[in-house]
PDB file of N, CA and C in Angstrom:
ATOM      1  N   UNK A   1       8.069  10.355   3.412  1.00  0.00           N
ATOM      2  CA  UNK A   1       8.130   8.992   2.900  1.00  0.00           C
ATOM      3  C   UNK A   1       9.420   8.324   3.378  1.00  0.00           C
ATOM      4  N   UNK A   2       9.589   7.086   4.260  1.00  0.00           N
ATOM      5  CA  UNK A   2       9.984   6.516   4.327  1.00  0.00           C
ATOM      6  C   UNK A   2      10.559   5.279   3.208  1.00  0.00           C
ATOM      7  N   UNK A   3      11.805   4.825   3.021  1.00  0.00           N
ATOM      8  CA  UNK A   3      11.799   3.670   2.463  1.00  0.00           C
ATOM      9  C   UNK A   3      13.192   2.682   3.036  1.00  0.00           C
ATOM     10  N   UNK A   4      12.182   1.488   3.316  1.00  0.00           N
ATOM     11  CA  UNK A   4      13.083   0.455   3.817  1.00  0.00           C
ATOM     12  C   UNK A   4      13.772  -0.356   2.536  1.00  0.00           C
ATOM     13  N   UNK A   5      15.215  -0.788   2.927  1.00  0.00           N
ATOM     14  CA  UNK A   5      16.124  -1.748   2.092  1.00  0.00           C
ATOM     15  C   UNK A   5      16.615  -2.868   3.096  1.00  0.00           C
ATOM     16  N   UNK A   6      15.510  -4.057   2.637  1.00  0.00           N
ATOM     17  CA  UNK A   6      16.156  -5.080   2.984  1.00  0.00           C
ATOM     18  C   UNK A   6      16.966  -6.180   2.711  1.00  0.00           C
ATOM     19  N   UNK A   7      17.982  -6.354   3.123  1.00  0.00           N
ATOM     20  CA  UNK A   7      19.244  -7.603   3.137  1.00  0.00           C
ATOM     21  C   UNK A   7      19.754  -8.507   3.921  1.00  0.00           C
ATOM     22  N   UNK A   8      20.725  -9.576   2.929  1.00  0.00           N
ATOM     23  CA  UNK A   8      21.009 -10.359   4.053  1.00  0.00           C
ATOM     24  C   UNK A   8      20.082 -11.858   3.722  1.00  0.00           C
ATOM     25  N   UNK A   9      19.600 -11.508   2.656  1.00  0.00           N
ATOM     26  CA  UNK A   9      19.388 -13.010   2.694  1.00  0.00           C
ATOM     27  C   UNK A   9      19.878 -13.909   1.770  1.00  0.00           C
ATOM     28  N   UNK A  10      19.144 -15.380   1.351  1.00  0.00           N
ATOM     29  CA  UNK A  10      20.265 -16.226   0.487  1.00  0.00           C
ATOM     30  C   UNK A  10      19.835 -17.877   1.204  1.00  0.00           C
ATOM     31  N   UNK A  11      20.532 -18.242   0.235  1.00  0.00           N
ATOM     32  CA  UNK A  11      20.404 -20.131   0.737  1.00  0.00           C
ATOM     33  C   UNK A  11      21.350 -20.045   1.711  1.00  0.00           C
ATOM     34  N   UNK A  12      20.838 -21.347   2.429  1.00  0.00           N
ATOM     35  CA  UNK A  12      21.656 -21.647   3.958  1.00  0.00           C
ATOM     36  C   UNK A  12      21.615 -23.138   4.064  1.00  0.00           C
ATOM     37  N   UNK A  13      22.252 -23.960   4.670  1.00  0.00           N
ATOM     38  CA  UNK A  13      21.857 -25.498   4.784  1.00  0.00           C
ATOM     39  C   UNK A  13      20.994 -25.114   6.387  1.00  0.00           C
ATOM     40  N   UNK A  14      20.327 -26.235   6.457  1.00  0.00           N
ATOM     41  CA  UNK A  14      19.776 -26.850   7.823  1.00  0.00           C
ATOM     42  C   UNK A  14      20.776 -26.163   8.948  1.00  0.00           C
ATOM     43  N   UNK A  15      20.082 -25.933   9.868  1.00  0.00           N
ATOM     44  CA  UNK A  15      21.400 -25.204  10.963  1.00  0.00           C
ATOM     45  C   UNK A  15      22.328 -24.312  10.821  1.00  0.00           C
ATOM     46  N   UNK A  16      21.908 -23.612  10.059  1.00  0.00           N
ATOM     47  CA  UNK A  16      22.647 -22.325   9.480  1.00  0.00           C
ATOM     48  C   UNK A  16      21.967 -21.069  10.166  1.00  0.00           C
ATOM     49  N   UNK A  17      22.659 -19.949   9.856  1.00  0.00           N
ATOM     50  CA  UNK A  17      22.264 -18.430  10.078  1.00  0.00           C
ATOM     51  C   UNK A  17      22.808 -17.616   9.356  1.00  0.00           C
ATOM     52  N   UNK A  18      21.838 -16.381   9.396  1.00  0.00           N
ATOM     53  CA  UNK A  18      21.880 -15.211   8.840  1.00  0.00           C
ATOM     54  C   UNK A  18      21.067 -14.293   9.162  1.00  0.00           C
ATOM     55  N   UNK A  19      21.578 -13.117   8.793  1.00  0.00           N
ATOM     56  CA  UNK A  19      21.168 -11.934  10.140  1.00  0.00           C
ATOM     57  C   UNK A  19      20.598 -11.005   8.495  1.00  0.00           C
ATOM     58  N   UNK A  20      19.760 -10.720   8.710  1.00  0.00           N
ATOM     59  CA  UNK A  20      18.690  -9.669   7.820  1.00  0.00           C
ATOM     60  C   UNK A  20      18.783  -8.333   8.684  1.00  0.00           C
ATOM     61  N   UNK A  21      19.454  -7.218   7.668  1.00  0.00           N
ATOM     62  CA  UNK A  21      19.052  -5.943   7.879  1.00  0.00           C
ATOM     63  C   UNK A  21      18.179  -4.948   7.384  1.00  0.00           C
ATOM     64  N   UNK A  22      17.590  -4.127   7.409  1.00  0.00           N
ATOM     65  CA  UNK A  22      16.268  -3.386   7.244  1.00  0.00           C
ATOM     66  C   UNK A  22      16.903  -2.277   7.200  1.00  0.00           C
ATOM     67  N   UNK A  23      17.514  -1.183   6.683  1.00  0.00           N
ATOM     68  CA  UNK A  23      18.125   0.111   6.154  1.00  0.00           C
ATOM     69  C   UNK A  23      16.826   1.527   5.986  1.00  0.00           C
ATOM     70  N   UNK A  24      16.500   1.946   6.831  1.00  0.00           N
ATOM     71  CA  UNK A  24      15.602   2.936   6.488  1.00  0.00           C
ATOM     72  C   UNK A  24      16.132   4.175   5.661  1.00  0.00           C
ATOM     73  N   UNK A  25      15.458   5.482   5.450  1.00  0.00           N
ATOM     74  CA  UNK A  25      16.035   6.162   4.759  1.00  0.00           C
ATOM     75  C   UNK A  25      15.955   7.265   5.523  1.00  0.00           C
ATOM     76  N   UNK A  26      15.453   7.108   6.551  1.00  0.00           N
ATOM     77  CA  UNK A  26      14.919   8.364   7.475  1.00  0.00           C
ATOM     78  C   UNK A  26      15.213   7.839   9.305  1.00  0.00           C
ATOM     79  N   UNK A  27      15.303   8.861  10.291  1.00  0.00           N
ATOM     80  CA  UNK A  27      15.428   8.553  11.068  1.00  0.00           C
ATOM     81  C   UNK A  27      14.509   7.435  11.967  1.00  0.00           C
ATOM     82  N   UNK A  28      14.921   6.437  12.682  1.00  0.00           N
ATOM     83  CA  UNK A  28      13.653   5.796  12.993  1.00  0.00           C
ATOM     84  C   UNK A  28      13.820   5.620  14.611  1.00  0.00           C
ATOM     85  N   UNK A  29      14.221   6.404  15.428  1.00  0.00           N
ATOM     86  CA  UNK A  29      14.510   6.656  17.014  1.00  0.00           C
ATOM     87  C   UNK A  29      12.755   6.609  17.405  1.00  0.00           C
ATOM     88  N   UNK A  30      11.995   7.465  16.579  1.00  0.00           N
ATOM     89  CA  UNK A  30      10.557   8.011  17.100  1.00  0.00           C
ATOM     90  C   UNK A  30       9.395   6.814  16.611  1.00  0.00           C
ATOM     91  N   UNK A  31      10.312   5.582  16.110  1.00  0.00           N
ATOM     92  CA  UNK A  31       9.505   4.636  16.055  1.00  0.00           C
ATOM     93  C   UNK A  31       8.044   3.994  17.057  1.00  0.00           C
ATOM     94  N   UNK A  32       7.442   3.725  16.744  1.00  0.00           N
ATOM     95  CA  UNK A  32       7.130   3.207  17.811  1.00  0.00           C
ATOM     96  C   UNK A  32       6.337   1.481  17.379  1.00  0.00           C
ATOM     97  N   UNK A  33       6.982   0.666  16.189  1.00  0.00           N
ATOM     98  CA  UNK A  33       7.024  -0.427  15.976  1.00  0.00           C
ATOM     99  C   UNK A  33       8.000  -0.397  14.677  1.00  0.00           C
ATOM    100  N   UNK A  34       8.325  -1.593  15.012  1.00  0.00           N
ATOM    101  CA  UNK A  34       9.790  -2.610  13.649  1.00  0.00           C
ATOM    102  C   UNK A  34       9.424  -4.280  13.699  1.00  0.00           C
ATOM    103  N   UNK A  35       9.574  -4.416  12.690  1.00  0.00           N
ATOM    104  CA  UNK A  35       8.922  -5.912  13.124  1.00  0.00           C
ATOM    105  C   UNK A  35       9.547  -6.443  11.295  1.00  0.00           C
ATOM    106  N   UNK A  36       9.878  -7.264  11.618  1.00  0.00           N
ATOM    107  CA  UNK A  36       9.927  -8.448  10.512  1.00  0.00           C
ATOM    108  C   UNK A  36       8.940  -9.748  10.358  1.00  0.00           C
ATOM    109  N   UNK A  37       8.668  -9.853   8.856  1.00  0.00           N
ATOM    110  CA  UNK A  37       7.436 -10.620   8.434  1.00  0.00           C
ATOM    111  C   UNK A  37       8.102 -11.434   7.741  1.00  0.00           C
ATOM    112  N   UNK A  38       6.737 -12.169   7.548  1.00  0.00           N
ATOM    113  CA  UNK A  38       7.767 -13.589   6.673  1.00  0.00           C
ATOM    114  C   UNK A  38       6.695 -14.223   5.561  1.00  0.00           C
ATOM    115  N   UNK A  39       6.675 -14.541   4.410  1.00  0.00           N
ATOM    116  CA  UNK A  39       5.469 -15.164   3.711  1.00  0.00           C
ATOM    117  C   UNK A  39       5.985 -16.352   2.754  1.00  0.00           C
ATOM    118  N   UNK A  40       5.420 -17.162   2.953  1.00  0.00           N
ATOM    119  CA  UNK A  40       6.157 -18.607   2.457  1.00  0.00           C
ATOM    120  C   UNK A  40       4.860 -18.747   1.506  1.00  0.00           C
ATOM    121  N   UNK A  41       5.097 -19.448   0.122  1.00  0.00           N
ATOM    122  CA  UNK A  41       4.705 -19.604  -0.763  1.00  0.00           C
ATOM    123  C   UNK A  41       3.013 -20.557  -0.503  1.00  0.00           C
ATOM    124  N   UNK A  42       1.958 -19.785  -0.521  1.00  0.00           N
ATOM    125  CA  UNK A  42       0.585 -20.422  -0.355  1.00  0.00           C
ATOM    126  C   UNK A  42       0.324 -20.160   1.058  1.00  0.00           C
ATOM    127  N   UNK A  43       0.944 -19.214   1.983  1.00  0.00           N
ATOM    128  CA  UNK A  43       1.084 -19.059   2.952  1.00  0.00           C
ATOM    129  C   UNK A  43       0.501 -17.733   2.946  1.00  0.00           C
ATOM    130  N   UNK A  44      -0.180 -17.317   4.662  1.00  0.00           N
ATOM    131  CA  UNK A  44      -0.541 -16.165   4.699  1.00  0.00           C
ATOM    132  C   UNK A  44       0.918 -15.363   5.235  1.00  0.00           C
ATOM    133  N   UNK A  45       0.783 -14.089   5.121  1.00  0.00           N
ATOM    134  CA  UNK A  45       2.093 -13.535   5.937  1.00  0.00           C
ATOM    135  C   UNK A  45       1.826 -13.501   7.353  1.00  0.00           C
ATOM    136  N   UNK A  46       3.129 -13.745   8.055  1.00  0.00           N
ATOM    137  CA  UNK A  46       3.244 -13.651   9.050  1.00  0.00           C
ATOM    138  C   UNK A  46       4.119 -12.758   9.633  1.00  0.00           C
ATOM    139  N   UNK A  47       4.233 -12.055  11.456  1.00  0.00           N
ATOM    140  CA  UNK A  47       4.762 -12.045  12.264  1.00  0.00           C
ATOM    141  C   UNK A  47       5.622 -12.498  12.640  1.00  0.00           C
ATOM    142  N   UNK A  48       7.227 -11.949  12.443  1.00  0.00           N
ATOM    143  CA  UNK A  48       8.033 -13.203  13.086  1.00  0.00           C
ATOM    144  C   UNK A  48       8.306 -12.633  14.816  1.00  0.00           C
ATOM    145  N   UNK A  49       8.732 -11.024  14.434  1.00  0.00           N
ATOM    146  CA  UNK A  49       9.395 -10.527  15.488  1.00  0.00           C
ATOM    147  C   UNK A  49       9.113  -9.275  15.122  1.00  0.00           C
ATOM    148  N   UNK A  50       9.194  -8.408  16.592  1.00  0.00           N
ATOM    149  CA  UNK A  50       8.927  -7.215  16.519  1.00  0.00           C
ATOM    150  C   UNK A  50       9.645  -6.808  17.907  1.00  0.00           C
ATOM    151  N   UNK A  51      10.204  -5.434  17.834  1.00  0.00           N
ATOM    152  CA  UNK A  51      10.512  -4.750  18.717  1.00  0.00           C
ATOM    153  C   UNK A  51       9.572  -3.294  18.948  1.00  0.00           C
ATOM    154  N   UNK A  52       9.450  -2.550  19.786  1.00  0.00           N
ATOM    155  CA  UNK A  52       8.827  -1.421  19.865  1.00  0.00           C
ATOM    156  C   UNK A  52       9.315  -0.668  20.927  1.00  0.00           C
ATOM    157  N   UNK A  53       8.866   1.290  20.933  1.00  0.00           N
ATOM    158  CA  UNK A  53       9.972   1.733  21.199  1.00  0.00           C
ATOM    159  C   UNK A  53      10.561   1.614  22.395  1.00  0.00           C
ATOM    160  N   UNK A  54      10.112   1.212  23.273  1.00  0.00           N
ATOM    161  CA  UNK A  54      11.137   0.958  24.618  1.00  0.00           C
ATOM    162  C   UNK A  54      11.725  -0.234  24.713  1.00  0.00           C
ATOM    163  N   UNK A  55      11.595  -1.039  23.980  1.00  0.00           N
ATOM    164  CA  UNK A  55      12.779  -1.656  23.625  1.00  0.00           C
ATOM    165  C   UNK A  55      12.383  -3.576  23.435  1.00  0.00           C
ATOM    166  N   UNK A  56      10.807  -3.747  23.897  1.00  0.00           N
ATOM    167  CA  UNK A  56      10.495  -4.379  24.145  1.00  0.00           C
ATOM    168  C   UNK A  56      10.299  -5.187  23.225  1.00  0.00           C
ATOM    169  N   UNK A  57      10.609  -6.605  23.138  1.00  0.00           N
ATOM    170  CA  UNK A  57      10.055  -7.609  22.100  1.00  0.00           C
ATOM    171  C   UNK A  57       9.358  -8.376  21.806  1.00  0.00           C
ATOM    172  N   UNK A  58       9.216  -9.147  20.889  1.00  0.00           N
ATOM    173  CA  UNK A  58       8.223 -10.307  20.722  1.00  0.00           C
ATOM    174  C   UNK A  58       8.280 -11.183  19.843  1.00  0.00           C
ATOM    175  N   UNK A  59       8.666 -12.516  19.427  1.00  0.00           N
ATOM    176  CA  UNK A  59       8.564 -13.741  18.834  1.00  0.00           C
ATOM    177  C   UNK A  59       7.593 -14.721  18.697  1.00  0.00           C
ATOM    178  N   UNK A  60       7.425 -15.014  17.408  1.00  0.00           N
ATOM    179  CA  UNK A  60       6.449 -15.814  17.012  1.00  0.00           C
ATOM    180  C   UNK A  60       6.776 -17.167  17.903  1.00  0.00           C
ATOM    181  N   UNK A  61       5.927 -18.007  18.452  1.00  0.00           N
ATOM    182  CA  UNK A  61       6.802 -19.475  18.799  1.00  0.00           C
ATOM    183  C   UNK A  61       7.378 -20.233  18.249  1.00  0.00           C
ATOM    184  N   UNK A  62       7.316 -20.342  16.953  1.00  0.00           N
ATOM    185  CA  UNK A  62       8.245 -20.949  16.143  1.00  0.00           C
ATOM    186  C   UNK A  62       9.480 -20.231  15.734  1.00  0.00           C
ATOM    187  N   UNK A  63      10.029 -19.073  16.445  1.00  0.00           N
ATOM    188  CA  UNK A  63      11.105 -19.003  15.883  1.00  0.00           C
ATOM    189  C   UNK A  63      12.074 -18.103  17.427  1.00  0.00           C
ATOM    190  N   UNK A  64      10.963 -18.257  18.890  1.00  0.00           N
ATOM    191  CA  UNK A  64      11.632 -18.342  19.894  1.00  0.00           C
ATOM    192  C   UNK A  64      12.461 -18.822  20.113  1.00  0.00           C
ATOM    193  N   UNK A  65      13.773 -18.121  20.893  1.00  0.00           N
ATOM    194  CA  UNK A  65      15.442 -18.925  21.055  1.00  0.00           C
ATOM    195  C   UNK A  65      15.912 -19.049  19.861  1.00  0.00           C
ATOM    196  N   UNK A  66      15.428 -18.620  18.651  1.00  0.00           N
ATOM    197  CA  UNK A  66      16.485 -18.928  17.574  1.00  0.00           C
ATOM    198  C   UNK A  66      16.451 -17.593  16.642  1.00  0.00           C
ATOM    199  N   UNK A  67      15.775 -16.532  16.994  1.00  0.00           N
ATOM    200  CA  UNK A  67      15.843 -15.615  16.036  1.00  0.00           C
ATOM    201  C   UNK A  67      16.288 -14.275  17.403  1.00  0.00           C
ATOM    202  N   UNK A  68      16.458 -12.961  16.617  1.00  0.00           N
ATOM    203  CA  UNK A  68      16.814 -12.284  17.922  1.00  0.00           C
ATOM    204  C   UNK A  68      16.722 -10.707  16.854  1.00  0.00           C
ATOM    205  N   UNK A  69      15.620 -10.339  17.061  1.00  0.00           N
ATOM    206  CA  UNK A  69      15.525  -8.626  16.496  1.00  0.00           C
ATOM    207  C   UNK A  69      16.348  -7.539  17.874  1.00  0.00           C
ATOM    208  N   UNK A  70      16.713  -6.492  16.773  1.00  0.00           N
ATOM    209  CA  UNK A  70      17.681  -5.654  16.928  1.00  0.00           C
ATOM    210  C   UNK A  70      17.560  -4.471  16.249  1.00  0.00           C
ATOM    211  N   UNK A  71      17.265  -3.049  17.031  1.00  0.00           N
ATOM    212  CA  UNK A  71      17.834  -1.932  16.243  1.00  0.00           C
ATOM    213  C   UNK A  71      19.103  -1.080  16.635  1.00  0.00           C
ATOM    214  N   UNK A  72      19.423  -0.451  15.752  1.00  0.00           N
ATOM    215  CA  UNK A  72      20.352   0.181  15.719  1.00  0.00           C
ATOM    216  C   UNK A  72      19.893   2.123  15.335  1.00  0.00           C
ATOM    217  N   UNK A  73      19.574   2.407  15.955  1.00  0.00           N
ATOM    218  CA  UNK A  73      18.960   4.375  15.926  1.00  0.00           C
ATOM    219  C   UNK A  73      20.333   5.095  15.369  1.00  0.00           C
ATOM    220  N   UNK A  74      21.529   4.526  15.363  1.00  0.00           N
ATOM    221  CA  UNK A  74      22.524   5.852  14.971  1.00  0.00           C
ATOM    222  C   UNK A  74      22.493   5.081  13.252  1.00  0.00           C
ATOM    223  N   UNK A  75      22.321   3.881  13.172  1.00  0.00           N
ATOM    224  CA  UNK A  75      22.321   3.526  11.755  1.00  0.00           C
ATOM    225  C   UNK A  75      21.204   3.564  11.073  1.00  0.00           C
ATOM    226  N   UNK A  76      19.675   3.501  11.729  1.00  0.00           N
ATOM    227  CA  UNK A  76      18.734   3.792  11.212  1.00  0.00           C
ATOM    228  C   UNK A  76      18.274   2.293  10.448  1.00  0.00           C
ATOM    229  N   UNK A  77      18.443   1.095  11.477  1.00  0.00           N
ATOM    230  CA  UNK A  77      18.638  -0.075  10.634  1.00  0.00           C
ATOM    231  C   UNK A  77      18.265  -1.160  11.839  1.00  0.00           C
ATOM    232  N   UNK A  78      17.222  -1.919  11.516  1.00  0.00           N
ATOM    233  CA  UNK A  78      16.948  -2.962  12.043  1.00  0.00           C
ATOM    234  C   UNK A  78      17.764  -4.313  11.451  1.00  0.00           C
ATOM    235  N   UNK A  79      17.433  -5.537  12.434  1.00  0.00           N
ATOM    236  CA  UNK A  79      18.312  -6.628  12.492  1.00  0.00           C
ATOM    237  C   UNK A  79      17.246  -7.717  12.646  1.00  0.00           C
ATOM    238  N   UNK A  80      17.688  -8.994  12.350  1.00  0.00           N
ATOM    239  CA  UNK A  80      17.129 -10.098  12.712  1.00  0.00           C
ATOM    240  C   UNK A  80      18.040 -11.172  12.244  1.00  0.00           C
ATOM    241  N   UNK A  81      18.826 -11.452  13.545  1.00  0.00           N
ATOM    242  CA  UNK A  81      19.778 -12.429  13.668  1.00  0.00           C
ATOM    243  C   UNK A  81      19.007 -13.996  14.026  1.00  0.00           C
ATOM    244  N   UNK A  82      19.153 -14.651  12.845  1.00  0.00           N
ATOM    245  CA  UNK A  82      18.259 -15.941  12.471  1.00  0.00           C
ATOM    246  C   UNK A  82      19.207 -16.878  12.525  1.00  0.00           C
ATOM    247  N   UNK A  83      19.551 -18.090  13.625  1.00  0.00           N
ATOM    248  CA  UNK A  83      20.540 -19.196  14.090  1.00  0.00           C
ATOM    249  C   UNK A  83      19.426 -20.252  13.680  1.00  0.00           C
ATOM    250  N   UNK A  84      19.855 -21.505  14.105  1.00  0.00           N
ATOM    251  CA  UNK A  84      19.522 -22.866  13.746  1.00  0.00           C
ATOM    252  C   UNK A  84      18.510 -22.888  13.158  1.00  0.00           C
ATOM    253  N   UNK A  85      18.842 -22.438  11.816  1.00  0.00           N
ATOM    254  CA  UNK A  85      17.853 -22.287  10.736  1.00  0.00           C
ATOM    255  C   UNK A  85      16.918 -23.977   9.995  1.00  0.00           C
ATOM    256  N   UNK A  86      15.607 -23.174   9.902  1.00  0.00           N
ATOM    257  CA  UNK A  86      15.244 -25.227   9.428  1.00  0.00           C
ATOM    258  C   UNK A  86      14.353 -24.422   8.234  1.00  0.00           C
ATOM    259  N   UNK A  87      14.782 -25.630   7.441  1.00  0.00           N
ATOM    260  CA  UNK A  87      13.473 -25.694   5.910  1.00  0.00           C
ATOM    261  C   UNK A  87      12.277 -24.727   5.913  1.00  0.00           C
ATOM    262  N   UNK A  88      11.026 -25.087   7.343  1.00  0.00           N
ATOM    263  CA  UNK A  88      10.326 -24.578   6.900  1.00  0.00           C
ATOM    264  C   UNK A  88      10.516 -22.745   7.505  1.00  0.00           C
ATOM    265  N   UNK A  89      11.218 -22.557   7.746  1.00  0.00           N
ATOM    266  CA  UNK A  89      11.550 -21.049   7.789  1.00  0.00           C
ATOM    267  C   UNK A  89      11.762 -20.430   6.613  1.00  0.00           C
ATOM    268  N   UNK A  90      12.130 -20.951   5.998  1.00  0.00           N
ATOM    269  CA  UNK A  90      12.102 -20.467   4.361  1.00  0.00           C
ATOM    270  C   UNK A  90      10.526 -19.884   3.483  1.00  0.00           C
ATOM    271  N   UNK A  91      11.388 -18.493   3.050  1.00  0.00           N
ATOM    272  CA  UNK A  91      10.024 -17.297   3.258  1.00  0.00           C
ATOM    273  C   UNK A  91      11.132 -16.518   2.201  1.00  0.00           C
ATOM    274  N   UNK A  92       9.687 -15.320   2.350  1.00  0.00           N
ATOM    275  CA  UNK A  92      10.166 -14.044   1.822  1.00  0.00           C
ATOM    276  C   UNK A  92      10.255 -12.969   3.084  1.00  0.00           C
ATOM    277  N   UNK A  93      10.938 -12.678   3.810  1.00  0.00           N
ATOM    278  CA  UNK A  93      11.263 -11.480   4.933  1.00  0.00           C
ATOM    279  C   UNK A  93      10.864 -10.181   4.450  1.00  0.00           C
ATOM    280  N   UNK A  94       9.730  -9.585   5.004  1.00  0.00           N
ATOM    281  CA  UNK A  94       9.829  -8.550   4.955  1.00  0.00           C
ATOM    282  C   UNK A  94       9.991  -7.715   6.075  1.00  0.00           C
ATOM    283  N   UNK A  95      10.382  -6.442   6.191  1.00  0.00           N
ATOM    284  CA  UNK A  95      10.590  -5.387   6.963  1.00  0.00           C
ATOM    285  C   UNK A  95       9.392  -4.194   7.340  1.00  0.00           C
ATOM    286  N   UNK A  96       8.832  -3.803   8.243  1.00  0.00           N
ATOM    287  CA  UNK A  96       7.458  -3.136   8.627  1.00  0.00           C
ATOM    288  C   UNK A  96       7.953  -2.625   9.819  1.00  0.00           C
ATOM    289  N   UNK A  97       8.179  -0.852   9.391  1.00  0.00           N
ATOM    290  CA  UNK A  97       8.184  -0.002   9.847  1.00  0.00           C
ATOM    291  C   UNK A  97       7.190   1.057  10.209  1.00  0.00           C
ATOM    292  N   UNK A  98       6.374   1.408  11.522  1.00  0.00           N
ATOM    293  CA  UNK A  98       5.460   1.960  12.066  1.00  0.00           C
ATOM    294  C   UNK A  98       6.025   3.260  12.599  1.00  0.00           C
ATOM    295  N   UNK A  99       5.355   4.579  12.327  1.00  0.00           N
ATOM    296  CA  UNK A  99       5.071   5.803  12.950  1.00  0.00           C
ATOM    297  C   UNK A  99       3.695   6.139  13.258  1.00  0.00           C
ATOM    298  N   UNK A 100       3.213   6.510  13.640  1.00  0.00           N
ATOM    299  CA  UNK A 100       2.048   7.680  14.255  1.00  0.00           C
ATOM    300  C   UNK A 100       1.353   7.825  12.524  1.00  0.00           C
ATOM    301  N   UNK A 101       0.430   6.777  12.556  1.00  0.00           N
ATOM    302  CA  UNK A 101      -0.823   7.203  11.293  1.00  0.00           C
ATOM    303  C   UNK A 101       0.412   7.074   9.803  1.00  0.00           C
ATOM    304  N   UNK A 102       1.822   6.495  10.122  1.00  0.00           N
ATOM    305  CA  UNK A 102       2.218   6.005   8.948  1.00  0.00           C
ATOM    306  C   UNK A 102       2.728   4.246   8.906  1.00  0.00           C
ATOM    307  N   UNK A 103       2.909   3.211   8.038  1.00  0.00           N
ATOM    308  CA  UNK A 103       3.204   2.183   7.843  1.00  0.00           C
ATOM    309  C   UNK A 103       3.872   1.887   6.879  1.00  0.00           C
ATOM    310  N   UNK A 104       5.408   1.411   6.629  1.00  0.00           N
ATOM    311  CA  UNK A 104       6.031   1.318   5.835  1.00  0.00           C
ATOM    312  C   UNK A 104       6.878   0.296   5.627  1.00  0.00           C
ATOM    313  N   UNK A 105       6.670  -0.666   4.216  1.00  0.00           N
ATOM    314  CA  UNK A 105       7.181  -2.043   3.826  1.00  0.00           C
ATOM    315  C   UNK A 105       8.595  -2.149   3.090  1.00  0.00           C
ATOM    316  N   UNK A 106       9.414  -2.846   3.285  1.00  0.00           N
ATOM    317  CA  UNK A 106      10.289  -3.011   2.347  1.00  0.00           C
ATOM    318  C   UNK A 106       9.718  -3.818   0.902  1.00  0.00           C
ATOM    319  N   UNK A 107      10.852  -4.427   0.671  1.00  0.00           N
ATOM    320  CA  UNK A 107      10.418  -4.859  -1.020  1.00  0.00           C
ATOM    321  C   UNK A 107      10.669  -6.656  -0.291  1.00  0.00           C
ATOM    322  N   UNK A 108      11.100  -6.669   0.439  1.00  0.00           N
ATOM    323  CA  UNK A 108      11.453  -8.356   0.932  1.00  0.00           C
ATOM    324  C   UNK A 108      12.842  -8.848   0.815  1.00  0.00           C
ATOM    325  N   UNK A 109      13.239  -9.733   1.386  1.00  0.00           N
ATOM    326  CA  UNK A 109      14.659 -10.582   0.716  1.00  0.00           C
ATOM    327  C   UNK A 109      14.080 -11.868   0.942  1.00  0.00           C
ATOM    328  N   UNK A 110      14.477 -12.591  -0.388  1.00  0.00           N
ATOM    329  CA  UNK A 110      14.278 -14.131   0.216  1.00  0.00           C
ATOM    330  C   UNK A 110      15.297 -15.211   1.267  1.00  0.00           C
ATOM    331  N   UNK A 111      14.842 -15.867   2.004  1.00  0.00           N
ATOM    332  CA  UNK A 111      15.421 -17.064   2.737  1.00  0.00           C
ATOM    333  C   UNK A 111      15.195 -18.131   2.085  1.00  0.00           C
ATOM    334  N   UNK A 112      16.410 -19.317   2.030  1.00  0.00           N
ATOM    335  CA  UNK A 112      16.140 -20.190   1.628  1.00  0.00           C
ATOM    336  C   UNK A 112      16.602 -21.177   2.491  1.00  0.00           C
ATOM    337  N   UNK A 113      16.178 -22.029   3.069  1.00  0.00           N
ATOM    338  CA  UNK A 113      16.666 -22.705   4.203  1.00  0.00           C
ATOM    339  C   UNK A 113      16.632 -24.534   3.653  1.00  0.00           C
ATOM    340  N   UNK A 114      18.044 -24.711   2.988  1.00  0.00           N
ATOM    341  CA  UNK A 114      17.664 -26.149   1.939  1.00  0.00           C
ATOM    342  C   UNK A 114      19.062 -27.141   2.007  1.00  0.00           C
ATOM    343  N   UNK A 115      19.318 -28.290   1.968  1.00  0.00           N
ATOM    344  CA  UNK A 115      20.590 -28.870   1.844  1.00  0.00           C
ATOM    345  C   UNK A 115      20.722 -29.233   0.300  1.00  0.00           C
TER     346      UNK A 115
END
């Protein structure tokens, strides 16, 4: 059993950032997906970003050039460094960690993206 702890989030004005980390409890080198989600209130969840294991990424279009996933294997801890932040980015982040026939969620952090 895996369990993710995610942080790092909080109110921000318009054009702001903040970088969300994902803390596993177990090694996650043999990953072979990380991805951060996002679910805004009446909203389905979404895809923001994902990395997988060779290193490769992927961004939703709405948050291309302004968001930037990241792991870290000696810390066991994903990233998602979130710049020119706008309103409707404002969500609940979650964290989704993939092995071989396992899938594993954090609990979320909220974003609030508001003046």
């Amino acid at each position: 059993q895996v369990q993710l702890v995610e942080s790092g989030g909080g109110l921000v004005q318009p054009g702001g950032s903040l970088r969300l980390s994902c803390a596993a409890s177990a090694r996650i080198f043999n990953s072979n997906f990380m991805g951060w989600y996002r679910q805004a209130p009446g909203k389905q969840r979404e895809l923001v970003a994902r990395i997988v294991g060779g290193g490769n990424t992927y961004y939703a279009d709405s948050v291309k050039g302004r968001f930037t996933i990241s792991r870290d294997n000696a810390k066991n801890t994903v990233y998602l460094q979130m710049n020119s932040l706008k309103p409707e980015d404002t969500a609940l982040y979650y964290c989704n960690v993939r092995f071989p026939g396992y899938d594993y969620w954090g609990q979320g952090t909220q974003v609030t993206v508001s003046s």
